[in-house]
N, C-alpha and C. Protein backbone atom coordinates (compact mmCIF):
# COMPACT_ATOMS: atom_id res chain seq x y z
N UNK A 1 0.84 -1.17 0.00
CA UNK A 1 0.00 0.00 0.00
C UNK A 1 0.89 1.25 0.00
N UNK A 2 0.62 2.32 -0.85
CA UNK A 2 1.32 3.31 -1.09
C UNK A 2 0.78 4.08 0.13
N UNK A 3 1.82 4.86 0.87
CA UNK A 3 1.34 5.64 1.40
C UNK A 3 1.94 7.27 1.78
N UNK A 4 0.87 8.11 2.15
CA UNK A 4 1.74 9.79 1.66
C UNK A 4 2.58 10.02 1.50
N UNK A 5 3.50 9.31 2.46
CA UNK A 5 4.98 10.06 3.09
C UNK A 5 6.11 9.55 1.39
N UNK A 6 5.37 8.01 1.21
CA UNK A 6 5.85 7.50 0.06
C UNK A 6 5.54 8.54 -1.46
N UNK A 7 4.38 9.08 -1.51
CA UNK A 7 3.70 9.91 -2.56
C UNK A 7 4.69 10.92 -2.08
N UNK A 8 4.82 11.63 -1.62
CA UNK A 8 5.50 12.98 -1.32
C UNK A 8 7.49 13.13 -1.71
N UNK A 9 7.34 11.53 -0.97
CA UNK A 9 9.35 11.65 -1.14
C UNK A 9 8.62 11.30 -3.08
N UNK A 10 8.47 10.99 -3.26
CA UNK A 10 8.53 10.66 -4.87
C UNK A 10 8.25 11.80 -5.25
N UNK A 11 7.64 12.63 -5.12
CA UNK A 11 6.97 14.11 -5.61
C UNK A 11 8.29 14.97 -5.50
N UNK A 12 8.83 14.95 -4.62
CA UNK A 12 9.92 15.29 -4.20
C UNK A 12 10.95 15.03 -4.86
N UNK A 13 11.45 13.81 -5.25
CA UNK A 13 12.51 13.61 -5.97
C UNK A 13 12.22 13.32 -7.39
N UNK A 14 10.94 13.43 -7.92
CA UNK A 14 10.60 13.96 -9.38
C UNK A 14 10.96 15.12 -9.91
N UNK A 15 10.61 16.10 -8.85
CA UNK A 15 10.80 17.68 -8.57
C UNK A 15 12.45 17.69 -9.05
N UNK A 16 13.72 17.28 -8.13
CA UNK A 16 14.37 17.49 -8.10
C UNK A 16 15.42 17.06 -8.99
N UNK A 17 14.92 15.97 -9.84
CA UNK A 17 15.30 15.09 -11.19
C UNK A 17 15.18 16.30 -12.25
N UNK A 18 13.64 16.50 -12.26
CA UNK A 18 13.38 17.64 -13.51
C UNK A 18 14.50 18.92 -13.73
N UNK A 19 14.89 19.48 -12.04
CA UNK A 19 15.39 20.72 -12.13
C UNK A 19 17.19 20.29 -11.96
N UNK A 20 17.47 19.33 -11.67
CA UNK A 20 18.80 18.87 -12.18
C UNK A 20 18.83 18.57 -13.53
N UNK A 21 18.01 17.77 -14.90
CA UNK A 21 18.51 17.97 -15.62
C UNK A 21 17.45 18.57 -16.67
N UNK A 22 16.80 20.07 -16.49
CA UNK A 22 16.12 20.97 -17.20
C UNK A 22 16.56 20.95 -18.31
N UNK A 23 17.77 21.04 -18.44
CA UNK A 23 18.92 21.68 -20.11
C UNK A 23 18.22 20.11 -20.81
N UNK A 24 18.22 19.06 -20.53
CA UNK A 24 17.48 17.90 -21.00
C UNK A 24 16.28 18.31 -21.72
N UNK A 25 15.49 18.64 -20.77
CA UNK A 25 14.01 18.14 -21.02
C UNK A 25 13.88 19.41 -22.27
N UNK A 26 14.63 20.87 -21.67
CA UNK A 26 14.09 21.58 -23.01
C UNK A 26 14.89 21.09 -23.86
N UNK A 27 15.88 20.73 -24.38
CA UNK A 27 16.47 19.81 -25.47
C UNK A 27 15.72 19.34 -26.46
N UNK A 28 15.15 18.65 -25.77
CA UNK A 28 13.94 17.52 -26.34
C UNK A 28 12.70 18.03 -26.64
N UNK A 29 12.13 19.22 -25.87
CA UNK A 29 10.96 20.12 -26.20
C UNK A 29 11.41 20.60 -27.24
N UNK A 30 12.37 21.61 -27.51
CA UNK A 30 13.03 22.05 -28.81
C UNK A 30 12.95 21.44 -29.95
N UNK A 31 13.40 19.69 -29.73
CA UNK A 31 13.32 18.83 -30.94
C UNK A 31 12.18 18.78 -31.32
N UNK A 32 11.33 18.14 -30.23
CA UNK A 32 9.98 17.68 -31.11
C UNK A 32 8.64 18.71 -31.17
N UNK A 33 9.07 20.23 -31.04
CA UNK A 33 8.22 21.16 -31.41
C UNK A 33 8.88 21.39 -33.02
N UNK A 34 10.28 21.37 -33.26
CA UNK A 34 10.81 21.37 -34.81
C UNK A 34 10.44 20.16 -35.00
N UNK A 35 10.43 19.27 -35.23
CA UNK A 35 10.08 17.91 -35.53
C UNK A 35 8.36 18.17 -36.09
N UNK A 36 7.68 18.51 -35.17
CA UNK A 36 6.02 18.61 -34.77
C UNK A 36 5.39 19.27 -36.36
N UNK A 37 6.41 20.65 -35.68
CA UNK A 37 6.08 21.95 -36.85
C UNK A 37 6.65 21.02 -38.03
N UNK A 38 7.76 20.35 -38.67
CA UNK A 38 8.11 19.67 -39.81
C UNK A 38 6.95 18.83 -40.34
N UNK A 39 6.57 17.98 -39.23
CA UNK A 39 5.31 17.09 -39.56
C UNK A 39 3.94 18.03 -39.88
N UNK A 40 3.69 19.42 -39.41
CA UNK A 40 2.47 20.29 -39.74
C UNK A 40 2.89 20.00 -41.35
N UNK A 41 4.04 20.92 -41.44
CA UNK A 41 4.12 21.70 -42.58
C UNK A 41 4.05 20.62 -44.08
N UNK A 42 4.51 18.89 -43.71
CA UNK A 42 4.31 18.19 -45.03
C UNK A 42 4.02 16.91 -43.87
N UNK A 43 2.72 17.15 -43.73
CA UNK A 43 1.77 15.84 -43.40
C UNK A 43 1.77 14.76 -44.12
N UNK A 44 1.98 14.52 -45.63
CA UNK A 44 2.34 13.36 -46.53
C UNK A 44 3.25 12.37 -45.85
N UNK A 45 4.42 13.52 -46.13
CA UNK A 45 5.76 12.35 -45.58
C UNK A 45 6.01 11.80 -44.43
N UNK A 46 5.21 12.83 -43.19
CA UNK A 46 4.89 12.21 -42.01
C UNK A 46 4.23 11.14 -41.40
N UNK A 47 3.17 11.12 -42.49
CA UNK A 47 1.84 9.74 -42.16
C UNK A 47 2.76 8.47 -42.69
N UNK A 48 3.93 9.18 -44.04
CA UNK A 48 4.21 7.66 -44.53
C UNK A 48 5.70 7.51 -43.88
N UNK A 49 5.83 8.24 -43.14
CA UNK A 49 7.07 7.85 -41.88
C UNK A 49 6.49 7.40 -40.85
N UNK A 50 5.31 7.82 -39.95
CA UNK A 50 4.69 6.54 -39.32
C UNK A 50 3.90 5.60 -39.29
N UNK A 51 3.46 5.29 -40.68
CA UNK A 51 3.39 3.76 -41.21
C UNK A 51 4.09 3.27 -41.61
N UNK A 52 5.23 3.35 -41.66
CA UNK A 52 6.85 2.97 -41.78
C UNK A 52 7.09 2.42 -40.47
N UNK A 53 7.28 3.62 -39.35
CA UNK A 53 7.52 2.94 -38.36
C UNK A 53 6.88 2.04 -37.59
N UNK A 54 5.60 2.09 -37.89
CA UNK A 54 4.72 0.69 -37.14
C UNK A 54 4.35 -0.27 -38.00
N UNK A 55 4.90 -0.36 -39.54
CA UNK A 55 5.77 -1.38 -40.25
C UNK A 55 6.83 -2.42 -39.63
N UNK A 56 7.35 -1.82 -39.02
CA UNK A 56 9.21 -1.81 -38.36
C UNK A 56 8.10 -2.58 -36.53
N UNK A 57 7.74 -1.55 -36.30
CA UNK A 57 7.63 -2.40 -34.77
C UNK A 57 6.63 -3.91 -34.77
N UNK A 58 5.50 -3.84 -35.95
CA UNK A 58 4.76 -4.76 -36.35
C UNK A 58 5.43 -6.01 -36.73
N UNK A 59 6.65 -5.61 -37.54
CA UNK A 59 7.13 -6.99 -37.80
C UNK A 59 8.62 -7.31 -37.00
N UNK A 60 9.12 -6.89 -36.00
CA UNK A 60 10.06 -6.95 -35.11
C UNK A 60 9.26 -7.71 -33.93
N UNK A 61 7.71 -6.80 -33.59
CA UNK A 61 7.47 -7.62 -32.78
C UNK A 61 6.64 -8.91 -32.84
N UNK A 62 6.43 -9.10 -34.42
CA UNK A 62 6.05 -10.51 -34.75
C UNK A 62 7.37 -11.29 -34.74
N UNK A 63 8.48 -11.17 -35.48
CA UNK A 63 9.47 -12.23 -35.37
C UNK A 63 9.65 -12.52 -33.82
N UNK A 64 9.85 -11.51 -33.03
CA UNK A 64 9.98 -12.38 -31.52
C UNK A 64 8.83 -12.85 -31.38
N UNK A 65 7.63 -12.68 -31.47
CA UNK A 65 6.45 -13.72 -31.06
C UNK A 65 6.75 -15.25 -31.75
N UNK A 66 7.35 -14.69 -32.76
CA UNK A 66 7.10 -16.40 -33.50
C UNK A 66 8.84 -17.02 -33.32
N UNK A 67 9.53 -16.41 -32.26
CA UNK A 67 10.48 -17.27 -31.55
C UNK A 67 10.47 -17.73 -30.46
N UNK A 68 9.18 -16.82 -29.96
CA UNK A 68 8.70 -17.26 -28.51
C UNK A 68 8.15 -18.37 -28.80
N UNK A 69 6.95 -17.90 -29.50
CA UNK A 69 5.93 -19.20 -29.56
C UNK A 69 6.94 -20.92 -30.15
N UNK A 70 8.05 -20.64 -30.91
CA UNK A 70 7.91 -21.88 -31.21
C UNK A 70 9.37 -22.33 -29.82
N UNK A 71 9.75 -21.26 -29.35
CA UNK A 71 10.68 -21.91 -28.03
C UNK A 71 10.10 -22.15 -26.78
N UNK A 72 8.31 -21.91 -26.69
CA UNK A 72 7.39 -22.25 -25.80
C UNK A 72 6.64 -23.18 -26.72
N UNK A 73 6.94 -24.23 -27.31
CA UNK A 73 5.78 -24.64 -28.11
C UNK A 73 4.80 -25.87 -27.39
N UNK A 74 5.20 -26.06 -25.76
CA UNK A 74 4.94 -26.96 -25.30
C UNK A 74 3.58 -25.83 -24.33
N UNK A 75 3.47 -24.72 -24.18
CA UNK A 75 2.91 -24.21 -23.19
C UNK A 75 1.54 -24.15 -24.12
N UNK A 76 -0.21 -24.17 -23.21
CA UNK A 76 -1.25 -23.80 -24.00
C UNK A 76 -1.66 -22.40 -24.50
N UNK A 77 -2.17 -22.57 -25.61
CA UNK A 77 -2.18 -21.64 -26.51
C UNK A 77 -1.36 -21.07 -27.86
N UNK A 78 -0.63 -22.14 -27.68
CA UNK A 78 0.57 -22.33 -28.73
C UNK A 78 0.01 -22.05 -30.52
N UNK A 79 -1.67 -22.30 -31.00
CA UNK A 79 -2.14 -22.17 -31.76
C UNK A 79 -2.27 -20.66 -31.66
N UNK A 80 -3.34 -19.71 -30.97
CA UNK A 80 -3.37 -18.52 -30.85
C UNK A 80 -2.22 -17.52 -31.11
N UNK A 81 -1.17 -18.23 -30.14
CA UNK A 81 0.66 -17.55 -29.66
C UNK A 81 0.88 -17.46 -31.46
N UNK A 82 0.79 -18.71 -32.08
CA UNK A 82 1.52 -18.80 -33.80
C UNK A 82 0.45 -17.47 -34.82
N UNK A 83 -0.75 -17.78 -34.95
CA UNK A 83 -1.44 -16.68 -35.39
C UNK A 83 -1.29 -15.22 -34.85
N UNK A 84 -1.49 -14.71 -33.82
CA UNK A 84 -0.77 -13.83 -33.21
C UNK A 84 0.28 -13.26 -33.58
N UNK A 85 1.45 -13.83 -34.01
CA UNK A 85 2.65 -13.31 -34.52
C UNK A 85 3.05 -14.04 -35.89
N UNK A 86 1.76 -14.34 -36.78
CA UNK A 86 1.90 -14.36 -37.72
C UNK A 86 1.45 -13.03 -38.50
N UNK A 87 0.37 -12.56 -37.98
CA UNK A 87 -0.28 -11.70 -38.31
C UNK A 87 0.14 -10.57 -38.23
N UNK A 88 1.01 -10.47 -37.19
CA UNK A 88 1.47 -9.06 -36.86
C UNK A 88 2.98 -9.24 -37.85
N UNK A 89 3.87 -10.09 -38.14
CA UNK A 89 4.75 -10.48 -39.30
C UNK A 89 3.99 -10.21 -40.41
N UNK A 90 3.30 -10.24 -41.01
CA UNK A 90 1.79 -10.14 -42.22
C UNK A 90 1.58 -8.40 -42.36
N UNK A 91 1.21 -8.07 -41.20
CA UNK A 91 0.53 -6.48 -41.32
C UNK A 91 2.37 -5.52 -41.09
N UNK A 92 3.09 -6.02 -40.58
CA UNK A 92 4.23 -5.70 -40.93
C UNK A 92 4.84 -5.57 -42.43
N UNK A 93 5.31 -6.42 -42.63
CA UNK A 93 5.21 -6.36 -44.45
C UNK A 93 4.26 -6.02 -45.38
N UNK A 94 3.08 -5.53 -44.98
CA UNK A 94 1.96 -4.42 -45.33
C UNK A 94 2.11 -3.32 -45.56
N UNK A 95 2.82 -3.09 -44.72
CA UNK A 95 2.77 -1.47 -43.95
C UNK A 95 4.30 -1.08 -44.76
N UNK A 96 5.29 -1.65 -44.71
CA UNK A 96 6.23 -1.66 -45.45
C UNK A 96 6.34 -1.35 -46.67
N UNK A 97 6.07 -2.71 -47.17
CA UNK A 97 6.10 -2.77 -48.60
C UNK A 97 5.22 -1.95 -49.18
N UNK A 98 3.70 -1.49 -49.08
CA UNK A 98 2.55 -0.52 -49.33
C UNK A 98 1.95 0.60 -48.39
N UNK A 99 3.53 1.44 -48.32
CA UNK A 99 2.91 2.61 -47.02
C UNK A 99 1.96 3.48 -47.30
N UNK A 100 1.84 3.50 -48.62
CA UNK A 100 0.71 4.35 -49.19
C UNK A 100 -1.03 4.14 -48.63
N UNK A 101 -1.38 2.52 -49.02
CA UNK A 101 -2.21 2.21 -48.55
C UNK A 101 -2.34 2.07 -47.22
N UNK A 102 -0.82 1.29 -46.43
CA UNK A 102 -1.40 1.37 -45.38
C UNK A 102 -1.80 2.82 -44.42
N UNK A 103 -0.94 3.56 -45.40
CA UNK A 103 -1.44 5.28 -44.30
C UNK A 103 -3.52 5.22 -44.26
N UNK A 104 -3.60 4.94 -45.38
CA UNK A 104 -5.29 4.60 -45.44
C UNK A 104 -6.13 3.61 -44.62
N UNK A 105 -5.42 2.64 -44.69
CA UNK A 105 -5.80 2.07 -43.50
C UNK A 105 -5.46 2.63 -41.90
N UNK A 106 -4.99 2.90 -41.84
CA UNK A 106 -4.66 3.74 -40.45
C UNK A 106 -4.68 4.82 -40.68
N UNK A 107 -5.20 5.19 -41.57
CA UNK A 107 -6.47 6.89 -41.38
C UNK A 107 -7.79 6.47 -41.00
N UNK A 108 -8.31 5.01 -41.00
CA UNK A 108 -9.79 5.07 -41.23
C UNK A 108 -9.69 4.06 -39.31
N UNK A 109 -8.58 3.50 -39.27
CA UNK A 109 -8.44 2.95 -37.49
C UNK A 109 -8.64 4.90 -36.53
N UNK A 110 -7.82 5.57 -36.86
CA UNK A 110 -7.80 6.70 -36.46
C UNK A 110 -9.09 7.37 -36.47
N UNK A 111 -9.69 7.14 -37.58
CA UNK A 111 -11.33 7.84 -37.24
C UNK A 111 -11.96 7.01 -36.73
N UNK A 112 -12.04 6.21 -36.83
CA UNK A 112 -12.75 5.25 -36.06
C UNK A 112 -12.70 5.33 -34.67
N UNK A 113 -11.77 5.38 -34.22
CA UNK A 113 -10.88 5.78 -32.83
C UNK A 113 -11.31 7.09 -32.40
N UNK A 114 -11.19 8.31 -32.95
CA UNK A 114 -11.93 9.78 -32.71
C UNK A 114 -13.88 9.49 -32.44
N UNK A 115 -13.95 8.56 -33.12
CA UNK A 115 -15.77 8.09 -33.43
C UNK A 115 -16.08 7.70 -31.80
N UNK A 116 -14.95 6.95 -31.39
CA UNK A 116 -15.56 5.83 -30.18
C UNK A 116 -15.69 7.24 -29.12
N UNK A 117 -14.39 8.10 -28.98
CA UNK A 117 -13.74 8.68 -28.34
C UNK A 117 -14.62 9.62 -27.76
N UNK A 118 -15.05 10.46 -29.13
CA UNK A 118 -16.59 11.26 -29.41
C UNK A 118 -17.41 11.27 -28.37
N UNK A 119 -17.74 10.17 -28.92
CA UNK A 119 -19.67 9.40 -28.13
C UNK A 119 -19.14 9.34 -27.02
N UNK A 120 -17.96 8.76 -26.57
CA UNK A 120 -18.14 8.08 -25.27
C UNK A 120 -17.81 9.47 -24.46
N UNK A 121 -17.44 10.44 -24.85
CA UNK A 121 -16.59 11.56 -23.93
C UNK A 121 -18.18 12.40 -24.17
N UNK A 122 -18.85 12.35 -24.71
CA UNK A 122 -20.20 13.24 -24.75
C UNK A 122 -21.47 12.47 -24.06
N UNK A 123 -21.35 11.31 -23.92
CA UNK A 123 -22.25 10.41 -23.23
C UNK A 123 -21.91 10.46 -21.39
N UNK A 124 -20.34 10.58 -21.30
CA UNK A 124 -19.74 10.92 -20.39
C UNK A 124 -20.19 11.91 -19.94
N UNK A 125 -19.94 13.19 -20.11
CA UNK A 125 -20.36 14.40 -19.84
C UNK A 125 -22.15 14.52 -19.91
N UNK A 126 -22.57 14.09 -20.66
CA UNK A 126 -24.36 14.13 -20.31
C UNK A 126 -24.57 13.34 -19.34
N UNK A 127 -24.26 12.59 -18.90
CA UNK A 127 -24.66 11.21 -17.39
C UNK A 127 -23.71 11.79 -16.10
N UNK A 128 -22.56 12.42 -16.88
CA UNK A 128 -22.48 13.46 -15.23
C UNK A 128 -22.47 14.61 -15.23
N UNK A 129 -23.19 15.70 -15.43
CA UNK A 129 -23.30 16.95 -15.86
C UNK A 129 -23.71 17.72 -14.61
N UNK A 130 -24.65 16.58 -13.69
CA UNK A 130 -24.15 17.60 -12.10
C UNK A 130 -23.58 17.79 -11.29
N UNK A 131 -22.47 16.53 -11.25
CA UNK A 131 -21.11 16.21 -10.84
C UNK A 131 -20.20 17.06 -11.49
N UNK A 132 -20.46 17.16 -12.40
CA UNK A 132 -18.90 18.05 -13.47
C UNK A 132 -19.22 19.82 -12.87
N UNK A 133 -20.32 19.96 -12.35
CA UNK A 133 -21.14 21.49 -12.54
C UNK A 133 -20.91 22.08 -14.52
N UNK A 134 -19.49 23.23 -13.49
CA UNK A 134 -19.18 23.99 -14.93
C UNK A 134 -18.41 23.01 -16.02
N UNK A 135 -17.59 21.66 -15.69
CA UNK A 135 -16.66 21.19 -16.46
C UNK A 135 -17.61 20.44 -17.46
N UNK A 136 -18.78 20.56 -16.99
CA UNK A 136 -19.37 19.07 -18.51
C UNK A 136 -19.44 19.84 -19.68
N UNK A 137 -19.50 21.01 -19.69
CA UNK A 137 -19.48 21.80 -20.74
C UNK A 137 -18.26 21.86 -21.98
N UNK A 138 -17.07 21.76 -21.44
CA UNK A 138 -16.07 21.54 -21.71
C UNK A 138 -16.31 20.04 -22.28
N UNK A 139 -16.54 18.87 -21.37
CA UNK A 139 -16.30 17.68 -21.74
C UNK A 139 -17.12 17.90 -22.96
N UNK A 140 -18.13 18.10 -23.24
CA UNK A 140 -18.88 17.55 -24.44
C UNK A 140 -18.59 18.53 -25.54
N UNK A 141 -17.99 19.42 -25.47
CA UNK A 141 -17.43 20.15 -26.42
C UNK A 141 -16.50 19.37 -26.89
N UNK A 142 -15.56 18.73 -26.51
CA UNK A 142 -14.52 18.45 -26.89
C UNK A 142 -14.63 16.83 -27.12
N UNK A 143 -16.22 16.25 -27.17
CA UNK A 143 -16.79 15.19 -27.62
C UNK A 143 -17.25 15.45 -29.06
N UNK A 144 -17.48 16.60 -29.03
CA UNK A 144 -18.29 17.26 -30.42
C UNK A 144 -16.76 17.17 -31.29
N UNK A 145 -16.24 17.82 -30.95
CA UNK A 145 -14.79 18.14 -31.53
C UNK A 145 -14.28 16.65 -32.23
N UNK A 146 -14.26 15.81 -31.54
CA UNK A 146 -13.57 14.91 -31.85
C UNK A 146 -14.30 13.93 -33.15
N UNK A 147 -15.71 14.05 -32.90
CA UNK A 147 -16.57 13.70 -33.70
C UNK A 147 -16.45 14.69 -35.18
N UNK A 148 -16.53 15.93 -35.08
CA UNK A 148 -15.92 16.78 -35.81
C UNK A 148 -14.79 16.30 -36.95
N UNK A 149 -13.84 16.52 -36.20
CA UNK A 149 -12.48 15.78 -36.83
C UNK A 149 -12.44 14.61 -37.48
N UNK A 150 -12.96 13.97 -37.11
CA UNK A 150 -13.72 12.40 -37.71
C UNK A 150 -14.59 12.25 -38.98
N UNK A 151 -15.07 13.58 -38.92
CA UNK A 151 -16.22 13.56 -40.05
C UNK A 151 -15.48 14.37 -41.16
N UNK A 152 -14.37 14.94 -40.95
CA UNK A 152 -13.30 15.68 -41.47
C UNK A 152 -12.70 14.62 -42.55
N UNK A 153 -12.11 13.68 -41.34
CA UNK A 153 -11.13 13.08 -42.05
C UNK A 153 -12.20 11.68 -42.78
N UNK A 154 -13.41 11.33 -42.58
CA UNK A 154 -13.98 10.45 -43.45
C UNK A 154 -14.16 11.21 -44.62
N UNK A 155 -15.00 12.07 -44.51
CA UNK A 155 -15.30 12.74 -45.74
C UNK A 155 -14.39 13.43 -46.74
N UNK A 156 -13.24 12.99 -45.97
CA UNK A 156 -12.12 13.55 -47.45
C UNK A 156 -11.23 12.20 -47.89
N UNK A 157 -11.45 11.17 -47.94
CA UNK A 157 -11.22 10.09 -48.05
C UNK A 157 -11.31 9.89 -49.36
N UNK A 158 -10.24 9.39 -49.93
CA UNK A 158 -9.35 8.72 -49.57
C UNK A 158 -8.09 9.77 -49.52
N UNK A 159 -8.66 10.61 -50.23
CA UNK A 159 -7.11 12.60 -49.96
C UNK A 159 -7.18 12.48 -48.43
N UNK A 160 -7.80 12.78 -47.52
CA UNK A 160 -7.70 13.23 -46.05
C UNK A 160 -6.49 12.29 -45.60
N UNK A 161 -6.19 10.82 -46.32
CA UNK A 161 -5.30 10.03 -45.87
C UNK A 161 -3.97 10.31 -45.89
N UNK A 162 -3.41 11.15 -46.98
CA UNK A 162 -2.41 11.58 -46.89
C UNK A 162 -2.17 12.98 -45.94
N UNK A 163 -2.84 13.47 -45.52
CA UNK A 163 -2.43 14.68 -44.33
C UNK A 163 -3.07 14.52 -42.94
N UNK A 164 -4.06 13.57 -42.84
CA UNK A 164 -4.69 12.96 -41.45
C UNK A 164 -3.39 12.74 -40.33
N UNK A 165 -2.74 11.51 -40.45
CA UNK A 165 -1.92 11.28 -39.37
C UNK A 165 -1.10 11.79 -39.37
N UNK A 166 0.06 12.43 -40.22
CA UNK A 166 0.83 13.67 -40.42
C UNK A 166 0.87 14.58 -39.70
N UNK A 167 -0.45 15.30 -39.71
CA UNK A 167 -0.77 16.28 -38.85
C UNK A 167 -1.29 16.17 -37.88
N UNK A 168 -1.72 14.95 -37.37
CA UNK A 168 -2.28 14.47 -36.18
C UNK A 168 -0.83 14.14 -35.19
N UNK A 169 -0.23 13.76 -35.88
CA UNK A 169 1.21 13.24 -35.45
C UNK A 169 2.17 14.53 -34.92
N UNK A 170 1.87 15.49 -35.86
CA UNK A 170 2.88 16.93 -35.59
C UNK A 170 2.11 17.48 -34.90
N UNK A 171 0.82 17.78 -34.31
CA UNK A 171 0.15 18.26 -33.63
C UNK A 171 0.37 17.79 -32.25
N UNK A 172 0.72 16.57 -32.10
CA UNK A 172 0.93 16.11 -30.99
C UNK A 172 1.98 16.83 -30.48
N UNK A 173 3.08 16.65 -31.19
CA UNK A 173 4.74 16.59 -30.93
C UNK A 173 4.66 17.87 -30.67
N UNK A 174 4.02 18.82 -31.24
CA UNK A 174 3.82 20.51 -31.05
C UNK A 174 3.69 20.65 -29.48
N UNK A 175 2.67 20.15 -29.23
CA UNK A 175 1.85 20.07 -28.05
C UNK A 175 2.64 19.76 -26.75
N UNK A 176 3.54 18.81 -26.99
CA UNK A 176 3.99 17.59 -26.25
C UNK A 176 5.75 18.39 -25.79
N UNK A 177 6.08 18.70 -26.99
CA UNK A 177 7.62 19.78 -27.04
C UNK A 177 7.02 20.82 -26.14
N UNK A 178 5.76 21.51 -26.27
CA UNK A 178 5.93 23.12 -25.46
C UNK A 178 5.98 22.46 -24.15
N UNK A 179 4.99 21.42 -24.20
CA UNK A 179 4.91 21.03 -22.23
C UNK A 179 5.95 20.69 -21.73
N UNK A 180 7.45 19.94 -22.52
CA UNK A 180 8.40 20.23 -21.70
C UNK A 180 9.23 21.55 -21.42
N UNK A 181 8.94 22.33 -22.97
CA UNK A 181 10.38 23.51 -23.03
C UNK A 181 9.31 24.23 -21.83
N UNK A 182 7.88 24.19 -21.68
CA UNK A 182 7.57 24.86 -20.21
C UNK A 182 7.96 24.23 -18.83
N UNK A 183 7.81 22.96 -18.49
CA UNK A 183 8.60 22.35 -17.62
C UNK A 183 9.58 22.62 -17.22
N UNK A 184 11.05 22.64 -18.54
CA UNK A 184 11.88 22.49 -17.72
C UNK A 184 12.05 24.35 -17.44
N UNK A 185 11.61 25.19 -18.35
CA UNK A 185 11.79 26.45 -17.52
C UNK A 185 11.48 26.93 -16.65
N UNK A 186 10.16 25.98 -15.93
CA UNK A 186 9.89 26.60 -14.43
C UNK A 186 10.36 25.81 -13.45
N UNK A 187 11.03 24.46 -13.91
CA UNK A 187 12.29 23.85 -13.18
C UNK A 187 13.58 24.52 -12.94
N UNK A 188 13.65 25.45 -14.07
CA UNK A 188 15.26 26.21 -14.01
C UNK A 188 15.07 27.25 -13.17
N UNK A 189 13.63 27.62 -13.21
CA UNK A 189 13.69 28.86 -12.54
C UNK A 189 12.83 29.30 -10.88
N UNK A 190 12.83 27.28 -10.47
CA UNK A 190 12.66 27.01 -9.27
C UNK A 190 13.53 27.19 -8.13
């Protein structure tokens, strides 16, 4: 059982990690806000650099499944374990060999994904809306939003595929870079 004194020394020496190595963290904010902004500015090459890279982790982490599975071939489930990391060896060399398409296919997982995200964050916010007071307002806005974006990227299909994850991708990294280069400056200047 965790308890305060445990929450606090950790709070504590999180604190003191960040502001020892600040010059780090903005480092890395720096990169992947240039990185982010690169991915805004040509969303193409971005979507087909990360269906590239989950090309690469898809079929890396199928070959170890299918060295596991056949150096466990005595344990149950050994049928499932082989399909399992056949498939992911399969959608690996997919994604590879046809990054084009697969950016399309993982434009339409991605809306799909914004779809669930949607409903459930606006269904959320309507079933607790007197619990939230002022915040459900927010929540279901940003249920709308997501639904929004979704209807964005279906309806420009099969074009929306080439700048969908691109810019979904650099949007992140945008996002993700300022929250450290802000971090570590109010670490430096703790």
């Amino acid at each position: 059982m965790t308890m305060p004194q445990d929450v606090a020394r950790l709070q504590s020496q999180m604190k003191e990690a960040v502001k020892t190595h600040w010059k780090a963290f903005l480092i890395e904010g720096i990169v992947l806000v240039i990185l982010g902004l690169a991915a805004v500015a040509i969303p193409l090459l971005a979507s087909i650099a990360v269906t590239i890279f989950l090309g690469w982790l898809f079929l890396i982490s199928g070959v170890v499944g299918l060295y596991l599975t056949f150096t466990t071939r005595g344990m149950p489930g050994f049928g499932w374990s082989l399909l399992s990391a056949l498939l992911a060896v399969a959608a690996g060399l997919i994604l590879l060999v046809q990054p084009i398409a697969g950016t399309l296919t993982l434009t339409l997982v991605v809306s799909a994904y914004f779809i669930a995200e949607g409903v459930t964050t606006i269904m959320y916010a309507l079933a607790h809306r007197r619990e939230l007071s002022g915040r459900w307002g927010w929540l279901l806005f940003s249920g709308i939003v997501d639904l929004v974006v979704a209807g964005l990227i279906i309806a420009g299909l099969p074009g929306s595929a080439a700048w969908a994850i691109g810019l979904l991708v650099g949007i992140n990294l945008v996002f993700g870079g300022t929250s450290l280069i802000a971090m570590a400056l109010a670490a430096r200047n703790s």
